[in-house]
C-alpha atoms as a PDB file:
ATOM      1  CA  UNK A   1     128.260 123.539  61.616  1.00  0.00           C
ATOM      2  CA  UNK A   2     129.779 124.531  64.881  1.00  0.00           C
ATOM      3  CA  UNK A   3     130.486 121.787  67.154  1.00  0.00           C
ATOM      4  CA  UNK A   4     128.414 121.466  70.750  1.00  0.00           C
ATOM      5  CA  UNK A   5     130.936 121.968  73.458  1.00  0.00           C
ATOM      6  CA  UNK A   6     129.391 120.773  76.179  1.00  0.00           C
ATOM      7  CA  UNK A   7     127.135 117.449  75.108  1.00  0.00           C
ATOM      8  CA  UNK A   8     126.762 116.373  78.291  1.00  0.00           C
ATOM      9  CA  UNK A   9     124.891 119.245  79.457  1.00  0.00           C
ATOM     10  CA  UNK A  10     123.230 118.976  76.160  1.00  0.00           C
ATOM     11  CA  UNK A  11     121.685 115.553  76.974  1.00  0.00           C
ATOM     12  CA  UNK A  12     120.934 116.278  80.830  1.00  0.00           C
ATOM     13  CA  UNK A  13     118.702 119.039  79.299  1.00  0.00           C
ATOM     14  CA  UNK A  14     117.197 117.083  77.094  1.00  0.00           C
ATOM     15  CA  UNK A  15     116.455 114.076  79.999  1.00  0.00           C
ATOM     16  CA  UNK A  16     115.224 116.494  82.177  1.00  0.00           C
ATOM     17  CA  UNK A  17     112.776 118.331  79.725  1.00  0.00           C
ATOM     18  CA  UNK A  18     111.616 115.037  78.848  1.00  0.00           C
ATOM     19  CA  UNK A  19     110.741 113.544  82.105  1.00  0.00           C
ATOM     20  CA  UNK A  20     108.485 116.594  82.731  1.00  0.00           C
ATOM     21  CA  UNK A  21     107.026 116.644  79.734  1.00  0.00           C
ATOM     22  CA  UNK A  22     106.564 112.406  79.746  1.00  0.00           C
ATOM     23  CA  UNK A  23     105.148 113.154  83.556  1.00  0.00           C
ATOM     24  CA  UNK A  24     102.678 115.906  83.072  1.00  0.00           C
ATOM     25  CA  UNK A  25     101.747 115.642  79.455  1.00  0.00           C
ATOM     26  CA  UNK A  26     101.719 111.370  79.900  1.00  0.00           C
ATOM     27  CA  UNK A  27     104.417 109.287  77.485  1.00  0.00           C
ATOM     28  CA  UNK A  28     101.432 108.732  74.518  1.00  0.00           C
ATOM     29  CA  UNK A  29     100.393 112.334  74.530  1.00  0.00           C
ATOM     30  CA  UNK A  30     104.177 113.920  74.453  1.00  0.00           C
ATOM     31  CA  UNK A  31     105.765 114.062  70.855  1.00  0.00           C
ATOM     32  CA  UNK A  32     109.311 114.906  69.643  1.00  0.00           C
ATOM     33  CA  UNK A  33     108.343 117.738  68.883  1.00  0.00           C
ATOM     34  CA  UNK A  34     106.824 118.964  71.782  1.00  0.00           C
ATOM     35  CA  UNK A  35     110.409 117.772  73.577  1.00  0.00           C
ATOM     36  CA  UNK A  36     112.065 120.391  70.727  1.00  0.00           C
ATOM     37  CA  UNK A  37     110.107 123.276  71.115  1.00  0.00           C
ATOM     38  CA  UNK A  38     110.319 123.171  75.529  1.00  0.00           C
ATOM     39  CA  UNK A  39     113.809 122.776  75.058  1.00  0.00           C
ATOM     40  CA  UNK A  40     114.318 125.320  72.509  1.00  0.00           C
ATOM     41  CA  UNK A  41     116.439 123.693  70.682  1.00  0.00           C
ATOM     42  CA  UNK A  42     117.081 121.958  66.807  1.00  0.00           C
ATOM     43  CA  UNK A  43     115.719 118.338  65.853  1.00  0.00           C
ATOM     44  CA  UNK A  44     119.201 117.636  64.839  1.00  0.00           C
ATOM     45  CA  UNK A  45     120.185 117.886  68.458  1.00  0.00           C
ATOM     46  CA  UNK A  46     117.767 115.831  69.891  1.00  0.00           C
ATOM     47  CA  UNK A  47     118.440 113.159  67.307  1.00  0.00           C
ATOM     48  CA  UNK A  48     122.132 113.406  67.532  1.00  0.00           C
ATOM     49  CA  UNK A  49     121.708 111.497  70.703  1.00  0.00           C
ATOM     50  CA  UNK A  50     118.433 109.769  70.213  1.00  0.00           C
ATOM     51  CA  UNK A  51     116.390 107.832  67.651  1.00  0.00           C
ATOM     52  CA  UNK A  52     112.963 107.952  68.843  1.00  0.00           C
ATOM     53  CA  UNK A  53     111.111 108.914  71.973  1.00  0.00           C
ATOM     54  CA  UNK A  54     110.830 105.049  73.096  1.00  0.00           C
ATOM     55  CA  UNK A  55     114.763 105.227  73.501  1.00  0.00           C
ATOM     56  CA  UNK A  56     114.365 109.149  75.238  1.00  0.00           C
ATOM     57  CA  UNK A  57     111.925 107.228  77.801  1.00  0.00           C
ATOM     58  CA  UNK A  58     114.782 104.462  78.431  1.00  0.00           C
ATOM     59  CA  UNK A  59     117.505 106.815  79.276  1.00  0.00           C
ATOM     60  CA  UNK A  60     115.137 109.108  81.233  1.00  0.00           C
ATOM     61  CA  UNK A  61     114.467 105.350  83.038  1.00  0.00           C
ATOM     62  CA  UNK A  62     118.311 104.279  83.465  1.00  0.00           C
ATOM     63  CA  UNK A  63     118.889 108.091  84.930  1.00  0.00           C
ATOM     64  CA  UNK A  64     116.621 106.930  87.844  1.00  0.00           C
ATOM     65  CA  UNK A  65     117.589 103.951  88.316  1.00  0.00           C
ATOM     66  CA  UNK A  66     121.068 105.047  88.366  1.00  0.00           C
ATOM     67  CA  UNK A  67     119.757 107.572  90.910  1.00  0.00           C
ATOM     68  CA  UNK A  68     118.435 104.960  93.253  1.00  0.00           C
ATOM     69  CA  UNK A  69     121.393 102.839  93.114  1.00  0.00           C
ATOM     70  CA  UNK A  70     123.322 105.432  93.935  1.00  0.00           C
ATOM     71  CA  UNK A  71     121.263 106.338  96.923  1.00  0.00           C
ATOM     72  CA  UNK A  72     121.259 102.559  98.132  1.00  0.00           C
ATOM     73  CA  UNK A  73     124.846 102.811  98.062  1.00  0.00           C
ATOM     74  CA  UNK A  74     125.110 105.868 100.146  1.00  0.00           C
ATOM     75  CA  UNK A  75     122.501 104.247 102.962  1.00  0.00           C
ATOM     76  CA  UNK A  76     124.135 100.852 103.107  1.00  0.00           C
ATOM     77  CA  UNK A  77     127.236 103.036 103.622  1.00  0.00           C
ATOM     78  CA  UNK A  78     126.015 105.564 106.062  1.00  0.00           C
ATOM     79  CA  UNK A  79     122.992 103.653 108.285  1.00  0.00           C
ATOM     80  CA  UNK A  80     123.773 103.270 111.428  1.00  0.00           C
ATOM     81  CA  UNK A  81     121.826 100.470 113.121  1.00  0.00           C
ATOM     82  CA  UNK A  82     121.760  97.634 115.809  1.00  0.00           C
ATOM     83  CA  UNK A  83     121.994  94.379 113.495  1.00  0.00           C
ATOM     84  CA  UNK A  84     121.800  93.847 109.978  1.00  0.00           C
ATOM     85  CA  UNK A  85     118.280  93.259 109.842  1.00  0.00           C
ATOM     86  CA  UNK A  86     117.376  96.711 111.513  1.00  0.00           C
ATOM     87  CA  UNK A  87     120.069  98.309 108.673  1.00  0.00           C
ATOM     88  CA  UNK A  88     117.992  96.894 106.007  1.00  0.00           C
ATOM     89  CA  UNK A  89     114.967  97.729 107.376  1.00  0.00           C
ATOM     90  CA  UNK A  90     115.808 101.724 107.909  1.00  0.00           C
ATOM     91  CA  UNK A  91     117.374 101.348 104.029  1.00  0.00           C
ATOM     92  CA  UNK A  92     114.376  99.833 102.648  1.00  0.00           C
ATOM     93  CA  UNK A  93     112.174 102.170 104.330  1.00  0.00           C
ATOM     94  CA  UNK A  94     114.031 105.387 103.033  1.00  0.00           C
ATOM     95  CA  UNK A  95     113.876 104.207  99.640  1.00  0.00           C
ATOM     96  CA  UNK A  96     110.355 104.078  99.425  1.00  0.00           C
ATOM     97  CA  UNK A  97     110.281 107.687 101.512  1.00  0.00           C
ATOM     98  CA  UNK A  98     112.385 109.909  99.324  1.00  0.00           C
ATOM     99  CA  UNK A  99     110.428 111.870  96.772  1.00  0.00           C
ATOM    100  CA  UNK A 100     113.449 111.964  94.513  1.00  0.00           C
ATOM    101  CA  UNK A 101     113.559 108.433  94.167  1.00  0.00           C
ATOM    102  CA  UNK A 102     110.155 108.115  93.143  1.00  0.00           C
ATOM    103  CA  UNK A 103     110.396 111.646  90.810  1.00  0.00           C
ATOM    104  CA  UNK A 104     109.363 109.654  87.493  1.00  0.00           C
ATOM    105  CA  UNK A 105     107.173 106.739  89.712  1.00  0.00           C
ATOM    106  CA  UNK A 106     103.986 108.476  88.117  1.00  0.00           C
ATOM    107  CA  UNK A 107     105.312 108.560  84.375  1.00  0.00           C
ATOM    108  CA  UNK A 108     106.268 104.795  85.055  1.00  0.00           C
ATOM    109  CA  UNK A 109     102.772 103.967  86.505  1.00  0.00           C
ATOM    110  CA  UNK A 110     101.348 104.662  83.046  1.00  0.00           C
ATOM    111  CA  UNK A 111     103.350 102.068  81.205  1.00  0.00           C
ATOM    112  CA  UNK A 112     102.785  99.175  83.457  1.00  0.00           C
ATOM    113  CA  UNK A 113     100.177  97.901  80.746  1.00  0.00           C
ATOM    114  CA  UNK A 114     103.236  98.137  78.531  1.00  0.00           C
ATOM    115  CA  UNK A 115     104.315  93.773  78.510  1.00  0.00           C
ATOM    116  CA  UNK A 116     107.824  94.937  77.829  1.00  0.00           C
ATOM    117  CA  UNK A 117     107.841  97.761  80.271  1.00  0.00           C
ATOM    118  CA  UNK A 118     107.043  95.135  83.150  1.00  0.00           C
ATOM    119  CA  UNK A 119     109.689  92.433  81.951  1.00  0.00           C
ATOM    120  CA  UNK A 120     112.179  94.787  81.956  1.00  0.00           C
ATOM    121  CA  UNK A 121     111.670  95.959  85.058  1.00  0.00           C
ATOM    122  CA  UNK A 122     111.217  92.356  86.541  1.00  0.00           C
ATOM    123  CA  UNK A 123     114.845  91.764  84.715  1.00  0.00           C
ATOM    124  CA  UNK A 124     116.030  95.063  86.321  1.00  0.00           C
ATOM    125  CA  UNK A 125     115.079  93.802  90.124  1.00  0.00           C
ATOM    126  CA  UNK A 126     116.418  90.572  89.242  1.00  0.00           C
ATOM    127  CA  UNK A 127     119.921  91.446  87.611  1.00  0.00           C
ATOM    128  CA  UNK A 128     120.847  94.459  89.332  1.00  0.00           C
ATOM    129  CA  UNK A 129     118.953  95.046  92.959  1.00  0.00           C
ATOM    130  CA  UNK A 130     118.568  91.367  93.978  1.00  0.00           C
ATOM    131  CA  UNK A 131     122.074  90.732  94.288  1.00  0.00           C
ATOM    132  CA  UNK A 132     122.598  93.750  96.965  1.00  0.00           C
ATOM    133  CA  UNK A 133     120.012  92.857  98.984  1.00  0.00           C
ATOM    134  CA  UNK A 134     121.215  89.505  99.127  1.00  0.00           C
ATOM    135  CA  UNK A 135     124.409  90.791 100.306  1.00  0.00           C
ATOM    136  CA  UNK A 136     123.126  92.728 102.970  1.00  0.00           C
ATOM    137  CA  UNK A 137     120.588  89.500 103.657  1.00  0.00           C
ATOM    138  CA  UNK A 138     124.057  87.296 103.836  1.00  0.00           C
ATOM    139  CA  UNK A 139     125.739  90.608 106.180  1.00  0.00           C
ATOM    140  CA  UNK A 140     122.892  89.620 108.592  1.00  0.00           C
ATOM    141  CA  UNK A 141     122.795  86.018 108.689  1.00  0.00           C
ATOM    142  CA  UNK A 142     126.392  86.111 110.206  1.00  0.00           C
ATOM    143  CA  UNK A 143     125.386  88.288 113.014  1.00  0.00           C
ATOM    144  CA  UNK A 144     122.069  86.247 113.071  1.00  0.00           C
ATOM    145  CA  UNK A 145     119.597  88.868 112.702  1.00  0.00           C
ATOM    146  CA  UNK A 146     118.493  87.609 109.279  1.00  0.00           C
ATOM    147  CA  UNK A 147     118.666  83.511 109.021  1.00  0.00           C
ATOM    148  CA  UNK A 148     117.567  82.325 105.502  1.00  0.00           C
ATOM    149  CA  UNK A 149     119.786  80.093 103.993  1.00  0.00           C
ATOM    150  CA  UNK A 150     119.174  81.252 100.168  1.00  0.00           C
ATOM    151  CA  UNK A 151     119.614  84.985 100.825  1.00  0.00           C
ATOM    152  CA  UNK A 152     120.055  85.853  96.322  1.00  0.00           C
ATOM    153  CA  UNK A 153     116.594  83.516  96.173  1.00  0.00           C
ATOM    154  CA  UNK A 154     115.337  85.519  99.542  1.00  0.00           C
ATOM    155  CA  UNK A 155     115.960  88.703  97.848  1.00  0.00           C
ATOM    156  CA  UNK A 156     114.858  88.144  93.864  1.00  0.00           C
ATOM    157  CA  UNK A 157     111.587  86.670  95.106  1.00  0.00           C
ATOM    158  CA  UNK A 158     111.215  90.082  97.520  1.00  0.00           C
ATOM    159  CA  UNK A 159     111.254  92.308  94.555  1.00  0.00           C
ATOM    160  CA  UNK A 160     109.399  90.470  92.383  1.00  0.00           C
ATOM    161  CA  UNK A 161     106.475  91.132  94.660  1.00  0.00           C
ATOM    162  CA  UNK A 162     107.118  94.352  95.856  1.00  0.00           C
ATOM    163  CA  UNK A 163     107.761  95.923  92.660  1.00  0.00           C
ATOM    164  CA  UNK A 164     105.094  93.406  90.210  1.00  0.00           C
ATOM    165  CA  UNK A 165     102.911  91.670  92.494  1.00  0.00           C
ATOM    166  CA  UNK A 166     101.954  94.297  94.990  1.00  0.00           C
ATOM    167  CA  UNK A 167     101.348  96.922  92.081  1.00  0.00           C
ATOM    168  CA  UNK A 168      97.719  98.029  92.252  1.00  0.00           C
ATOM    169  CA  UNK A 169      98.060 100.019  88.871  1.00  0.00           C
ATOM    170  CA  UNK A 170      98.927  96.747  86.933  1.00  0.00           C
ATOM    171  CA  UNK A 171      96.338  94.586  88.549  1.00  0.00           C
ATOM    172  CA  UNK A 172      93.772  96.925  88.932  1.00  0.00           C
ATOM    173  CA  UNK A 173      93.304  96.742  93.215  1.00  0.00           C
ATOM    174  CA  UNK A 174      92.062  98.709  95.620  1.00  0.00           C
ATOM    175  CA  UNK A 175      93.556  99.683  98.971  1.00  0.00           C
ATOM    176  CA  UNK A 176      92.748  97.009 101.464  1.00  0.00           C
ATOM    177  CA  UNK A 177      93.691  94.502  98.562  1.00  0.00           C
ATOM    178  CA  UNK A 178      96.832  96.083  97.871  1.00  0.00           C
ATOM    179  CA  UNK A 179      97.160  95.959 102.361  1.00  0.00           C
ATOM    180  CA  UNK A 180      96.455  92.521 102.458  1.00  0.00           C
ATOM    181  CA  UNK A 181      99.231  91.098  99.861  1.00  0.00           C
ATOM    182  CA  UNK A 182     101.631  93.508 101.804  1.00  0.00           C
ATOM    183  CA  UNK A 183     100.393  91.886 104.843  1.00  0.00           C
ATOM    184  CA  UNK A 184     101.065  88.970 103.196  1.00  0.00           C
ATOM    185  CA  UNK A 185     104.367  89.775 101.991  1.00  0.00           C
ATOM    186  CA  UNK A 186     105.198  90.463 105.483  1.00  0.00           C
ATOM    187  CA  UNK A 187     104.417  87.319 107.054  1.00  0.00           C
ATOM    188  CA  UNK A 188     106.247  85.201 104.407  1.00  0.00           C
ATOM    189  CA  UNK A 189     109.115  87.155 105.104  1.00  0.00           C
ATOM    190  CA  UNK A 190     109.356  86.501 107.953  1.00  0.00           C
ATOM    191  CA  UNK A 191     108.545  82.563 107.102  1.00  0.00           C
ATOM    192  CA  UNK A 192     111.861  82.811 104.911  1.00  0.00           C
ATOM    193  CA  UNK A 193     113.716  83.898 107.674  1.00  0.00           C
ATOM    194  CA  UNK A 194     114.206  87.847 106.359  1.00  0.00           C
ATOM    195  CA  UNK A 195     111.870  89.484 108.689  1.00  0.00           C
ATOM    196  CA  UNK A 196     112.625  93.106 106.748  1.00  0.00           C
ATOM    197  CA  UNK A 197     108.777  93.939 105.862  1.00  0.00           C
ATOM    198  CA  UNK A 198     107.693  96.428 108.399  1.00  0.00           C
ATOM    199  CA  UNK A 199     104.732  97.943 109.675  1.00  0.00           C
ATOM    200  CA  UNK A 200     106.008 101.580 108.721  1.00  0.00           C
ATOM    201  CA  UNK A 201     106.858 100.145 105.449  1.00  0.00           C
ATOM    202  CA  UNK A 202     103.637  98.759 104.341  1.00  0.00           C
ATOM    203  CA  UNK A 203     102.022 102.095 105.260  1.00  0.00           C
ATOM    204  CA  UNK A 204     104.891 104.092 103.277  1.00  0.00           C
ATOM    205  CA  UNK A 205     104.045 101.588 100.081  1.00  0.00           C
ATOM    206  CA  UNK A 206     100.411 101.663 100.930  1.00  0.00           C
ATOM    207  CA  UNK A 207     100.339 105.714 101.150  1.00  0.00           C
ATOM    208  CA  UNK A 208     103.020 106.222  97.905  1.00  0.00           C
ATOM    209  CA  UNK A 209     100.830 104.172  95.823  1.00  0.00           C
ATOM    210  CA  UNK A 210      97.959 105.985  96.848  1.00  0.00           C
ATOM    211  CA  UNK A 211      99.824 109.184  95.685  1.00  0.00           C
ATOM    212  CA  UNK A 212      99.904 108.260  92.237  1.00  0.00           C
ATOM    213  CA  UNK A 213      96.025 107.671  92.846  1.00  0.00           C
ATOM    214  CA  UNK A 214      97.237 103.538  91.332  1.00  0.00           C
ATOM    215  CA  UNK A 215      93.687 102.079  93.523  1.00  0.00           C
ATOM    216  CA  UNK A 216      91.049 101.386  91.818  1.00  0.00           C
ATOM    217  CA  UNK A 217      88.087 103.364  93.699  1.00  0.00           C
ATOM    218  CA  UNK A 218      85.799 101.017  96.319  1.00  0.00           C
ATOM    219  CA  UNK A 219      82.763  99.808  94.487  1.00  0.00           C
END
């Protein structure tokens, strides 16, 4: 059997047909095989790098949120801004702007029923995206913008309701409750001393969730 030359083009084809196929088909409703025959290729080299479709679905995950780090990175790098707290602002605000960020946000929406989905996605925030906003929260509390004194506690308890709390799709919400706990999200922010929840970022959260149609229709 001839060997594949270029794997790594092998498995970026094989993430990429997935994600479409996991986002317009839904996760349930998409089978291996269905993976095989978009991608044209042999079940031996879809199983040569995967096991199952569960562990397809994690690396199609870990490729965004490799994505998104990387992006962070680049803003915290590039942002130009008065203080700190107007840097993290502008940063936190992009994030929740750019479309590629969010390219899988509708695929992940359907698995937030999923227990294990959620915890590891609570572990995710906790391990890997609390600790930079916690630097950037400790950046600003030496040029006073930002003044909490537990800037890692600041930022974990942040994206624990941003990401879990605030979710309309796992709580089954509508809009003006989903607007109220961002209200609320806002003002204790601003209690902790991180005042980083703006007005133009509740209405980007408010409008992305409303995207992926995650409100549960008035009664």
């Amino acid at each position: 059997m001839a060997r594949n030359k270029y794997p790594e083009q092998t498995l970026e084809q094989i993430l990429n047909v997935s994600a479409k196929l996991f986002t317009e088909k839904g996760f349930e409703k998409t089978s291996i095989q269905d993976i095989i025959d978009e991608l044209g290729m042999s079940k031996g080299a879809i199983y040569h790098h995967f096991k199952s479709k569960e562990d397809i679905l994690d690396a199609v995950m870990e490729k965004q949120f490799n994505y998104a780090a990387q992006m962070m990175d680049d803003l915290i790098q590039h942002i130009q801004a008065p203080n700190v707290r107007e840097k993290l602002i502008s940063i936190l605000e992009n994030v929740v702007a750019d479309e590629d960020v969010h390219s899988i946000d509708g695929l992940l929406s359907t698995q937030m029923k999923n227990p294990q989905f959620v915890v590891r996605g609570i572990k995710a925030g906790v391990k890997h995206d609390a600790p930079i906003l916690a630097q950037i929260m400790a950046d600003g509390k030496q040029d006073g913008s930002i003044i909490t004194d537990y800037p890692i506690e600041c930022a974990e308890v942040f994206l624990l309701l941003v990401n879990i709390w605030i979710n309309p799709t796992l709580f089954d919400r509508q809009t003006n409750e989903t607007l109220n706990r961002l209200k609320f999200l806002q003002q204790m922010m601003r209690l902790l001393g991180a005042d980083i929840v703006s007005d133009n970022l509740i209405q980007k959260i408010v409008e992305h969730h409303n995207k992926l149609g995650g409100y549960q229709p008035n009664e």
